[in-house]
C-alpha atoms as a PDB file:
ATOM      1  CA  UNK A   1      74.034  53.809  33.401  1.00  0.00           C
ATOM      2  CA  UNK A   2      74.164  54.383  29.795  1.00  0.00           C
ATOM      3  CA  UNK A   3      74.176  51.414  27.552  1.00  0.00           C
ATOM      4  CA  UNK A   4      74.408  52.712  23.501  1.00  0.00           C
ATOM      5  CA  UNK A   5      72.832  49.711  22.009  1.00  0.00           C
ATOM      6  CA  UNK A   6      73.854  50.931  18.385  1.00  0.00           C
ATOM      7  CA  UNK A   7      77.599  50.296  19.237  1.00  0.00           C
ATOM      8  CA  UNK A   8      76.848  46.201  21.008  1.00  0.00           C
ATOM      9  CA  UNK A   9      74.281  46.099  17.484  1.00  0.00           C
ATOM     10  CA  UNK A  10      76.948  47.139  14.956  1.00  0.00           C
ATOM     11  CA  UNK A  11      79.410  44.393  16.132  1.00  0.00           C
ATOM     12  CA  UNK A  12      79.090  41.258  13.859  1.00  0.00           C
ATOM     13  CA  UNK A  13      77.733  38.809  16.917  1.00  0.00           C
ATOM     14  CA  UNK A  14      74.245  37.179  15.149  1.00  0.00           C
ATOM     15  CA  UNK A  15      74.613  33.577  15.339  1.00  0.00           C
ATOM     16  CA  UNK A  16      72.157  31.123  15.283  1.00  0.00           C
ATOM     17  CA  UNK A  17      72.254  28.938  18.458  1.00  0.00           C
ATOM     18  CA  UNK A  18      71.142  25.912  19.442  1.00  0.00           C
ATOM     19  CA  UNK A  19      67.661  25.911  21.838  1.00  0.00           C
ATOM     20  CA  UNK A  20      68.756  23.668  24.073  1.00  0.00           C
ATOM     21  CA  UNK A  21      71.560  26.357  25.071  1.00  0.00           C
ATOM     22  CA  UNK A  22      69.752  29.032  26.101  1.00  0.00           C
ATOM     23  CA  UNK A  23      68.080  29.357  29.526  1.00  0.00           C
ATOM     24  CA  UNK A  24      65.646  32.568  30.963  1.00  0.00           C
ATOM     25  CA  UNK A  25      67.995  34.796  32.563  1.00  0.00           C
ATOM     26  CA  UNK A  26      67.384  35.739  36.386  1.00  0.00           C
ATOM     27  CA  UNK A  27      66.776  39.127  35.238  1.00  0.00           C
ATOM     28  CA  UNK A  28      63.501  38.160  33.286  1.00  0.00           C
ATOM     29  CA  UNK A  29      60.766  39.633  35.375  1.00  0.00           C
ATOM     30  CA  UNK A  30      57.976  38.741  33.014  1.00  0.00           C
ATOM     31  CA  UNK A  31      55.377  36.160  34.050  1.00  0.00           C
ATOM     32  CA  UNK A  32      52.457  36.760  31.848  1.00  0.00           C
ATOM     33  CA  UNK A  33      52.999  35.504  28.427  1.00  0.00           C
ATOM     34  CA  UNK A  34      49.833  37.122  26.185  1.00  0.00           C
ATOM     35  CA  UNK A  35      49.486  35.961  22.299  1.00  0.00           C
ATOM     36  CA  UNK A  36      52.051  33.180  22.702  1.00  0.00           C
ATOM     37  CA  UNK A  37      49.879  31.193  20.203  1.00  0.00           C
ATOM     38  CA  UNK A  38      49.932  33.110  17.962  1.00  0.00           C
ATOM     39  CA  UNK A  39      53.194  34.344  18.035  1.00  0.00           C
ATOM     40  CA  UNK A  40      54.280  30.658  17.519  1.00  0.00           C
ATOM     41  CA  UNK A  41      51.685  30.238  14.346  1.00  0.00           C
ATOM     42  CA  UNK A  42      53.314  33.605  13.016  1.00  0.00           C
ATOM     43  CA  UNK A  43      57.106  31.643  13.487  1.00  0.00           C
ATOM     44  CA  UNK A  44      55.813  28.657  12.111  1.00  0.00           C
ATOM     45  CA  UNK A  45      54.622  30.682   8.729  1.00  0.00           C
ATOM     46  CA  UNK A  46      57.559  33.455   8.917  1.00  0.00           C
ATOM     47  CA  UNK A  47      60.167  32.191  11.270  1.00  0.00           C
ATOM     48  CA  UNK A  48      61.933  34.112  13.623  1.00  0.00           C
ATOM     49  CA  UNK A  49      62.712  37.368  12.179  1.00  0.00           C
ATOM     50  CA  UNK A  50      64.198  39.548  15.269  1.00  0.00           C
ATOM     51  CA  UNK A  51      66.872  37.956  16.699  1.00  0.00           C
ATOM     52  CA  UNK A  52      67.062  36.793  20.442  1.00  0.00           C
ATOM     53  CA  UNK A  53      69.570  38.760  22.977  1.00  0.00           C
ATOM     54  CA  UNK A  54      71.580  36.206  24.974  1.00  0.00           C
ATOM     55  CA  UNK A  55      74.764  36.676  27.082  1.00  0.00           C
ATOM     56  CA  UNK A  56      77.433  33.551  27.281  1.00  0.00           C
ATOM     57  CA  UNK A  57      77.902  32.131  30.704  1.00  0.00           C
ATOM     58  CA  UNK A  58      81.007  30.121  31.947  1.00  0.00           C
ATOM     59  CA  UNK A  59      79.194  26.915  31.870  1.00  0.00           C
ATOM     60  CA  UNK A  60      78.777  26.814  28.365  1.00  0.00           C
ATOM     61  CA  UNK A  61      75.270  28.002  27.985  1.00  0.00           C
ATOM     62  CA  UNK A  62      73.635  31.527  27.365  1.00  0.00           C
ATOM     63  CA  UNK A  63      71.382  33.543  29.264  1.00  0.00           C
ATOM     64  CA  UNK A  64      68.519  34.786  27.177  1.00  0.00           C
ATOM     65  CA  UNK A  65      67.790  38.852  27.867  1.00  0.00           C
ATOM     66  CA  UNK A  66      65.232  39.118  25.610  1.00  0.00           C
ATOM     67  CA  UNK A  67      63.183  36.958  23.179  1.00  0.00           C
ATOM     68  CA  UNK A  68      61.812  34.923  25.800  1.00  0.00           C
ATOM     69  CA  UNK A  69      58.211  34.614  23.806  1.00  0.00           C
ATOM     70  CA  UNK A  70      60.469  33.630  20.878  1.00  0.00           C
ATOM     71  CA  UNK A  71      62.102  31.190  22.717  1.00  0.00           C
ATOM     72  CA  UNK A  72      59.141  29.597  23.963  1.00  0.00           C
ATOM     73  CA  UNK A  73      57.135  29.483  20.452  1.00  0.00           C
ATOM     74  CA  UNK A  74      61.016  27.559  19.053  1.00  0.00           C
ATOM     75  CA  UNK A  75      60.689  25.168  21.922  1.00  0.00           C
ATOM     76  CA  UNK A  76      56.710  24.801  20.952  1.00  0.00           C
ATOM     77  CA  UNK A  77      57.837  24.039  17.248  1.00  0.00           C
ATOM     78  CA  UNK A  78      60.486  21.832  18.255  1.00  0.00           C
ATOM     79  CA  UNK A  79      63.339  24.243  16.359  1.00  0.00           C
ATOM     80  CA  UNK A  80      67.041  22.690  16.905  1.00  0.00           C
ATOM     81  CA  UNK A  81      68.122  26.810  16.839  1.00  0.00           C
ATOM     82  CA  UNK A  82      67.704  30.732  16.246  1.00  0.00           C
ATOM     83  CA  UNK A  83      68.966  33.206  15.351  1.00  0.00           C
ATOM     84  CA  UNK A  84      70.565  35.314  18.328  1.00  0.00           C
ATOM     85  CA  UNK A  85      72.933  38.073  19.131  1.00  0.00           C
ATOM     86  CA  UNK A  86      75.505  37.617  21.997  1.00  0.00           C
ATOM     87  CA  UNK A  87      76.616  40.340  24.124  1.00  0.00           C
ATOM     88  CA  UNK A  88      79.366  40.193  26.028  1.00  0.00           C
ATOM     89  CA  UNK A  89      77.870  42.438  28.983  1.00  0.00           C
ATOM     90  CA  UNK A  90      77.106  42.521  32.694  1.00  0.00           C
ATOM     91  CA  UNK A  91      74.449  41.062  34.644  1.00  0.00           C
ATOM     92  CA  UNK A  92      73.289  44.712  35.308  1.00  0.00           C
ATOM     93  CA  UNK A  93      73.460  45.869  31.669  1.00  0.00           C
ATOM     94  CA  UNK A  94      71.615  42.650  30.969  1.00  0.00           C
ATOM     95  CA  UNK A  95      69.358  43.640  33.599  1.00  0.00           C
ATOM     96  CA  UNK A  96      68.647  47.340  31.938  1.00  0.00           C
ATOM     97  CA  UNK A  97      68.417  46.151  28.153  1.00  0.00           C
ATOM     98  CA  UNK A  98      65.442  43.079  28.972  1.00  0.00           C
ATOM     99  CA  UNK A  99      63.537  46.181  30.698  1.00  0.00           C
ATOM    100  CA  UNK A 100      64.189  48.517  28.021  1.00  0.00           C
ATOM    101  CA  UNK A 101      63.101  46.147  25.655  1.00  0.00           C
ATOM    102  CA  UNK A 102      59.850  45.673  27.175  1.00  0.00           C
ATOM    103  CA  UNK A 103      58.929  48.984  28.086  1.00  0.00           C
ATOM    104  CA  UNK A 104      59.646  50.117  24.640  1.00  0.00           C
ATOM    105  CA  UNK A 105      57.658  47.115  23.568  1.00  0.00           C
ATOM    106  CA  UNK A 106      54.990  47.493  25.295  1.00  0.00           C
ATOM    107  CA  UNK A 107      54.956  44.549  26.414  1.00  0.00           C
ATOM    108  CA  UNK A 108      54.838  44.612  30.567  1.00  0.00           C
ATOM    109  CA  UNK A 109      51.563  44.350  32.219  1.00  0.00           C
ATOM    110  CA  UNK A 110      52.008  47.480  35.116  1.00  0.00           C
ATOM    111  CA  UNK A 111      52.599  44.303  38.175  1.00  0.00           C
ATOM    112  CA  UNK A 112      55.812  43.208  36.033  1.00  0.00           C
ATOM    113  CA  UNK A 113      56.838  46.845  35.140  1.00  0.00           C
ATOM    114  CA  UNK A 114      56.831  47.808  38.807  1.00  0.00           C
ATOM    115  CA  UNK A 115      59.179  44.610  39.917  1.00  0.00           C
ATOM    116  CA  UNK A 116      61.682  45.295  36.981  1.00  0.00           C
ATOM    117  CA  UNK A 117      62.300  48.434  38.353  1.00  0.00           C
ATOM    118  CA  UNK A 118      62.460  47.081  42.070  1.00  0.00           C
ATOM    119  CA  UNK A 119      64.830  44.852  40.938  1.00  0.00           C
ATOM    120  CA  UNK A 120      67.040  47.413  39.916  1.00  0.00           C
ATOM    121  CA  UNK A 121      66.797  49.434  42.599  1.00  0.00           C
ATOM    122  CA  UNK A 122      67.784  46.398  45.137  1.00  0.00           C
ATOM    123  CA  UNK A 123      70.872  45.885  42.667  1.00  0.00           C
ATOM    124  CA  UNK A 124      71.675  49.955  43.335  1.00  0.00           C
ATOM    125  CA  UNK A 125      70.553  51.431  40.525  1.00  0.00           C
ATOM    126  CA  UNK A 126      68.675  54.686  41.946  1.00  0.00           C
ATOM    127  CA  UNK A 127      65.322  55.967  40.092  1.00  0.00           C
ATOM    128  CA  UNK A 128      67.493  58.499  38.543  1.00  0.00           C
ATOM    129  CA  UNK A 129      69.594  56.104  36.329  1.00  0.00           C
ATOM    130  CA  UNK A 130      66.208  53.807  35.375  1.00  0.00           C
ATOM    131  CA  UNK A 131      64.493  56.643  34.411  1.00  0.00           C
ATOM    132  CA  UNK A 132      66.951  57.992  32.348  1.00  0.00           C
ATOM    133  CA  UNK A 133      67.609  54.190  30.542  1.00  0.00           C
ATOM    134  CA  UNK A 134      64.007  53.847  29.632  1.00  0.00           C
ATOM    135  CA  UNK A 135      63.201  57.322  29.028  1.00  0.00           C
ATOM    136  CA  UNK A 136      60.689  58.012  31.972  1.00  0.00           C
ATOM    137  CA  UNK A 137      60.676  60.262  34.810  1.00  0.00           C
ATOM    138  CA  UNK A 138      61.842  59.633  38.243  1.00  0.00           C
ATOM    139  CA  UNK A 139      58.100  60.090  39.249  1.00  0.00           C
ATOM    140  CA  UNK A 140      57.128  57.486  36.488  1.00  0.00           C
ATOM    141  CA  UNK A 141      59.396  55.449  38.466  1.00  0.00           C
ATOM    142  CA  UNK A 142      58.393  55.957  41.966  1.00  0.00           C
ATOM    143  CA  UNK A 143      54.688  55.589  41.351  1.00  0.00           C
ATOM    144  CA  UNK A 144      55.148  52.701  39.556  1.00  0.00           C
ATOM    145  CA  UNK A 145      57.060  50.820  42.105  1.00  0.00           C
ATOM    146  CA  UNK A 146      54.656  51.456  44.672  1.00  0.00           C
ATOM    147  CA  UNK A 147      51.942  49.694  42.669  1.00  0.00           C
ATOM    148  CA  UNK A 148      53.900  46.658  44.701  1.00  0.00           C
ATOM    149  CA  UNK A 149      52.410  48.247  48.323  1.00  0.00           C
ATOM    150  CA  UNK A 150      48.789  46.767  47.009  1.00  0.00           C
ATOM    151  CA  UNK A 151      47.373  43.756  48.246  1.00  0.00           C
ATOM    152  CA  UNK A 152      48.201  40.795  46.251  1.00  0.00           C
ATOM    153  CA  UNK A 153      44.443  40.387  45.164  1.00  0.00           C
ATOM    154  CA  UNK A 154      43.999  43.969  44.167  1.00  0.00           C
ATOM    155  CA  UNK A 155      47.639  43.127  41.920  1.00  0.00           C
ATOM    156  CA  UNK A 156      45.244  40.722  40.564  1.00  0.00           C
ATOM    157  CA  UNK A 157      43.209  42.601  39.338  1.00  0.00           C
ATOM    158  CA  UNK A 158      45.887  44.707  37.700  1.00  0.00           C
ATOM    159  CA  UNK A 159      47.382  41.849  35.876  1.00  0.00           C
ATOM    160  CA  UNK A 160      43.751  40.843  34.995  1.00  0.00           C
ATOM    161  CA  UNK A 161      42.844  44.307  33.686  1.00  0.00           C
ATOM    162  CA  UNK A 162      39.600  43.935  36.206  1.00  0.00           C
ATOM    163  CA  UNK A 163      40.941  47.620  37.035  1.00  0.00           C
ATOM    164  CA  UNK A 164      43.353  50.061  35.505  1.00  0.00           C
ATOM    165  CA  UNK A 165      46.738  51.257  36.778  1.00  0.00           C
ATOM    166  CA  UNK A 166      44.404  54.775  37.686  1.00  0.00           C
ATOM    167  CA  UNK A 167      42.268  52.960  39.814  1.00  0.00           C
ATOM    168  CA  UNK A 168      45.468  50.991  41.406  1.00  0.00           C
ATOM    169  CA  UNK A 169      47.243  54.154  42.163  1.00  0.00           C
ATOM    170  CA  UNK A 170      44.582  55.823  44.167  1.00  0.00           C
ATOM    171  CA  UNK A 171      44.108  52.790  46.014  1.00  0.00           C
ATOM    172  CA  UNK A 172      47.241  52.917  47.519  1.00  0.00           C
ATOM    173  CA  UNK A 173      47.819  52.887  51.415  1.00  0.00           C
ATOM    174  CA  UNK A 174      43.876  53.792  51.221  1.00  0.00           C
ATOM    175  CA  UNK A 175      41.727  51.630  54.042  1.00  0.00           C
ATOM    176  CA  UNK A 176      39.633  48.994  52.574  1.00  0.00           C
ATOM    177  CA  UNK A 177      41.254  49.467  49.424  1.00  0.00           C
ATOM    178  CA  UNK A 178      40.607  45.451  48.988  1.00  0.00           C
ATOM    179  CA  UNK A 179      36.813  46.487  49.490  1.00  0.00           C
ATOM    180  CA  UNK A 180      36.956  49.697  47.273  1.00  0.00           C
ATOM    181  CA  UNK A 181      38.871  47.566  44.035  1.00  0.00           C
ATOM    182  CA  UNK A 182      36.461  44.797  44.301  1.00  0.00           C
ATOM    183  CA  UNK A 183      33.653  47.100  43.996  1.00  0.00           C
ATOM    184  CA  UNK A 184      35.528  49.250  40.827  1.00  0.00           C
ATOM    185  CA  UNK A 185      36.031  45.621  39.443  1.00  0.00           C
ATOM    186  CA  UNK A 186      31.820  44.677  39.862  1.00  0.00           C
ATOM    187  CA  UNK A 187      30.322  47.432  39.860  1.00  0.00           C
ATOM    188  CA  UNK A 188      32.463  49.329  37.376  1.00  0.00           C
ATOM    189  CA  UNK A 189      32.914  52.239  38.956  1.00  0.00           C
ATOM    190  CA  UNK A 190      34.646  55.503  39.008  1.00  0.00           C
ATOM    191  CA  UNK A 191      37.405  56.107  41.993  1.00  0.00           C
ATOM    192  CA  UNK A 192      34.836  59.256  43.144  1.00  0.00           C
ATOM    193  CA  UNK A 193      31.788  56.665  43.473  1.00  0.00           C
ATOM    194  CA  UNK A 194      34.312  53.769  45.003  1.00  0.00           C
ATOM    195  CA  UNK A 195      35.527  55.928  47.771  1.00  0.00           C
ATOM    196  CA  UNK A 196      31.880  57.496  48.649  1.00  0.00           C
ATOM    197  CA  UNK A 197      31.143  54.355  50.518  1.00  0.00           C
ATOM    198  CA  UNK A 198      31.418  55.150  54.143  1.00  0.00           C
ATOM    199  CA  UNK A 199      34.300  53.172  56.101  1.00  0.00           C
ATOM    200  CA  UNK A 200      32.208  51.915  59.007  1.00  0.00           C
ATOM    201  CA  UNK A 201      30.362  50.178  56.254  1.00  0.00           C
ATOM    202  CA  UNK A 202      33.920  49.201  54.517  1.00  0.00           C
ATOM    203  CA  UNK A 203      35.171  48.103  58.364  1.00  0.00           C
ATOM    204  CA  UNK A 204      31.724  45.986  58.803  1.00  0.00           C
ATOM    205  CA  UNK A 205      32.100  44.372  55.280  1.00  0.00           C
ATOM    206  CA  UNK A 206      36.095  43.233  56.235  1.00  0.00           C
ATOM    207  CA  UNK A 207      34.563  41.834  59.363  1.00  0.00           C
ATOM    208  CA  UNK A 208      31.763  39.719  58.388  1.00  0.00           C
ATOM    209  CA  UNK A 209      33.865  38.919  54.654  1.00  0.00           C
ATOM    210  CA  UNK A 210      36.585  37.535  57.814  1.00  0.00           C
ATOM    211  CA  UNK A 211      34.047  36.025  59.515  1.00  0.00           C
ATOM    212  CA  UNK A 212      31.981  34.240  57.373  1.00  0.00           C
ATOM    213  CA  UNK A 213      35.019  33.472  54.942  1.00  0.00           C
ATOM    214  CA  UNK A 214      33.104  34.884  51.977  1.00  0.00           C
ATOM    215  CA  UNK A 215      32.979  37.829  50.127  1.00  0.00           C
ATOM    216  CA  UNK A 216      30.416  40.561  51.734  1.00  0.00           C
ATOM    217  CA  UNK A 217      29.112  43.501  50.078  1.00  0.00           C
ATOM    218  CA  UNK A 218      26.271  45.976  51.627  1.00  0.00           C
ATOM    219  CA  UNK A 219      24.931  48.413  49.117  1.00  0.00           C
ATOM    220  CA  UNK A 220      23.275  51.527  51.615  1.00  0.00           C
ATOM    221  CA  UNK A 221      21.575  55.039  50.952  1.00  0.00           C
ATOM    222  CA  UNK A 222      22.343  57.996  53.763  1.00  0.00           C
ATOM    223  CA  UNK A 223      19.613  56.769  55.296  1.00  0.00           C
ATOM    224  CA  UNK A 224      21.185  53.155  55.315  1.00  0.00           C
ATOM    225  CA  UNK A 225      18.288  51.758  53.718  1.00  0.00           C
ATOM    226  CA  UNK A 226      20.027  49.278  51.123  1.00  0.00           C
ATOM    227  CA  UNK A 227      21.269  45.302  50.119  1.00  0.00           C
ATOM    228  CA  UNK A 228      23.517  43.166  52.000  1.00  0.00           C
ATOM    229  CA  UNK A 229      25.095  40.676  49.567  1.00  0.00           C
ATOM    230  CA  UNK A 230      26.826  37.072  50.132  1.00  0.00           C
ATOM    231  CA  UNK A 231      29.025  35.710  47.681  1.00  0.00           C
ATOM    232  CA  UNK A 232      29.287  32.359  47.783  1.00  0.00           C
ATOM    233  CA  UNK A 233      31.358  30.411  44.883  1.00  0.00           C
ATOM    234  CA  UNK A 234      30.075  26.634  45.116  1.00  0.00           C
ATOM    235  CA  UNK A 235      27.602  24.690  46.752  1.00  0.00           C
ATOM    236  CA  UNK A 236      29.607  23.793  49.595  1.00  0.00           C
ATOM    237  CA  UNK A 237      30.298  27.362  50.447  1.00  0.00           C
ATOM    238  CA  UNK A 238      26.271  27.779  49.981  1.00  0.00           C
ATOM    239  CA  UNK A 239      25.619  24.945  52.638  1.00  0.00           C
ATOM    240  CA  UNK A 240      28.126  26.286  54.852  1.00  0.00           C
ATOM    241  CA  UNK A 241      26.490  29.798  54.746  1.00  0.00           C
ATOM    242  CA  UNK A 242      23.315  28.455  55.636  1.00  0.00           C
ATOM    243  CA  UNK A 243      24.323  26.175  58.716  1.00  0.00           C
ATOM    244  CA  UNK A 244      25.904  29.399  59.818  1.00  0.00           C
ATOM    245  CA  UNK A 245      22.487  31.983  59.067  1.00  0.00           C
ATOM    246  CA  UNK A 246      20.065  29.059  60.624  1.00  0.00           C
ATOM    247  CA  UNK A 247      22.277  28.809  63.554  1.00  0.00           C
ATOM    248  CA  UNK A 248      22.369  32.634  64.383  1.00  0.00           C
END
């Protein structure tokens, strides 16, 4: 789907609207909000100097596409409205244009990138058409999406920067990749030295981390002649660990 922004842009649709009209469309995929203070100090000095995209709804209210960060900080500085541009477009061009926006932005941490494109693809678009709006390849596509097959903890980590979207990828559909990213994320290792550890020791650490209900890590030489670590997060975890060690 080709959307030629110049042509919606050229149309004379900036209005400013009031705040209490506009609403996050269900398109937004973005969840992490970075800078928002000081986006809102830079609004309160400068005001708002890109306008918002919103589409009108039936119910009398408009669907905001992108700005979101803008609409927050006007809500922060208690602003009765902004300036915005309507477009009179689908929920699937909507869909396209907040992605576009980002990715051209910058502004998606990898996690979010990843479900804006699965959301497309479960409305029909096919990689093809995505890659094509926001100037990627199908393979940029497809290995982005599959970020989504991690863990949830190791998508933590993502989101958290703790490791990179390198480190993510090769993790994928790997066993004890949950093992492997925590030890990239301590340790700050390199994929090669995070995948050296052997997997019986990987399997062993997953069954005592289960069984104990703590983290486990055991550090071992060829000779397995090493460290076995317990990680243990507050004092009741601590007492718990020893009831369990004195009771072996």
């Amino acid at each position: 789907m080709q959307i030629s922004l110049e042509n919606i842009f050229s149309e004379n649709n900036l209005q400013w609207i009031e705040v209490s009209k506009l609403v996050p469309g269900k398109w937004q995929i973005r969840s992490i909000y970075n800078e928002q203070e000081s986006l809102t100090e830079s609004i309160k000095q400068h005001g708002i100097l890109e306008p918002l995209l919103i589409q009108p709804k039936p119910e009398g209210y408009f669907a905001i596409i992108a700005g979101e960060r803008r609409f927050r900080s006007a809500k922060l500085l208690e602003l009765s409205s902004v300036p915005c541009r309507i477009l009179k477009i689908t929920d699937s061009e909507a869909a396209i244009i907040n992605i576009v926006e980002n990715v051209q932005r910058m502004n998606f941490a990898p996690i979010e990138e990843a479900r804006g494109y699965k959301a497309l693809l479960e409305q029909g678009f096919t990689q093809e058409k995505i890659a094509t709006s926001v100037n990627k390849s199908r393979s940029y596509i497809a290995n982005t999406v599959r970020l989504l097959n991690l863990p949830e903890e190791i998508q933590e980590m993502l989101i958290n920067q703790e490791i990179t979207v390198s480190h993510a990828r090769n993790l994928i559909n790997k066993e004890h990749n949950i093992q492997k990213a925590r030890r990239i994320k301590e340790n700050q290792h390199t994929i090669r030295e995070a995948f050296q550890k052997d997997d019986d020791i990987c399997f062993l650490e997953d069954q005592l981390s289960r069984s104990l209900n703590m983290r486990v890590e055991i550090n071992a030489n060829k000779k397995y002649a090493g460290k076995f670590l317990l990680y243990f997060k507050n004092l009741t975890e601590f007492d718990s660990l020893v009831e369990k060690l004195t009771n072996i």
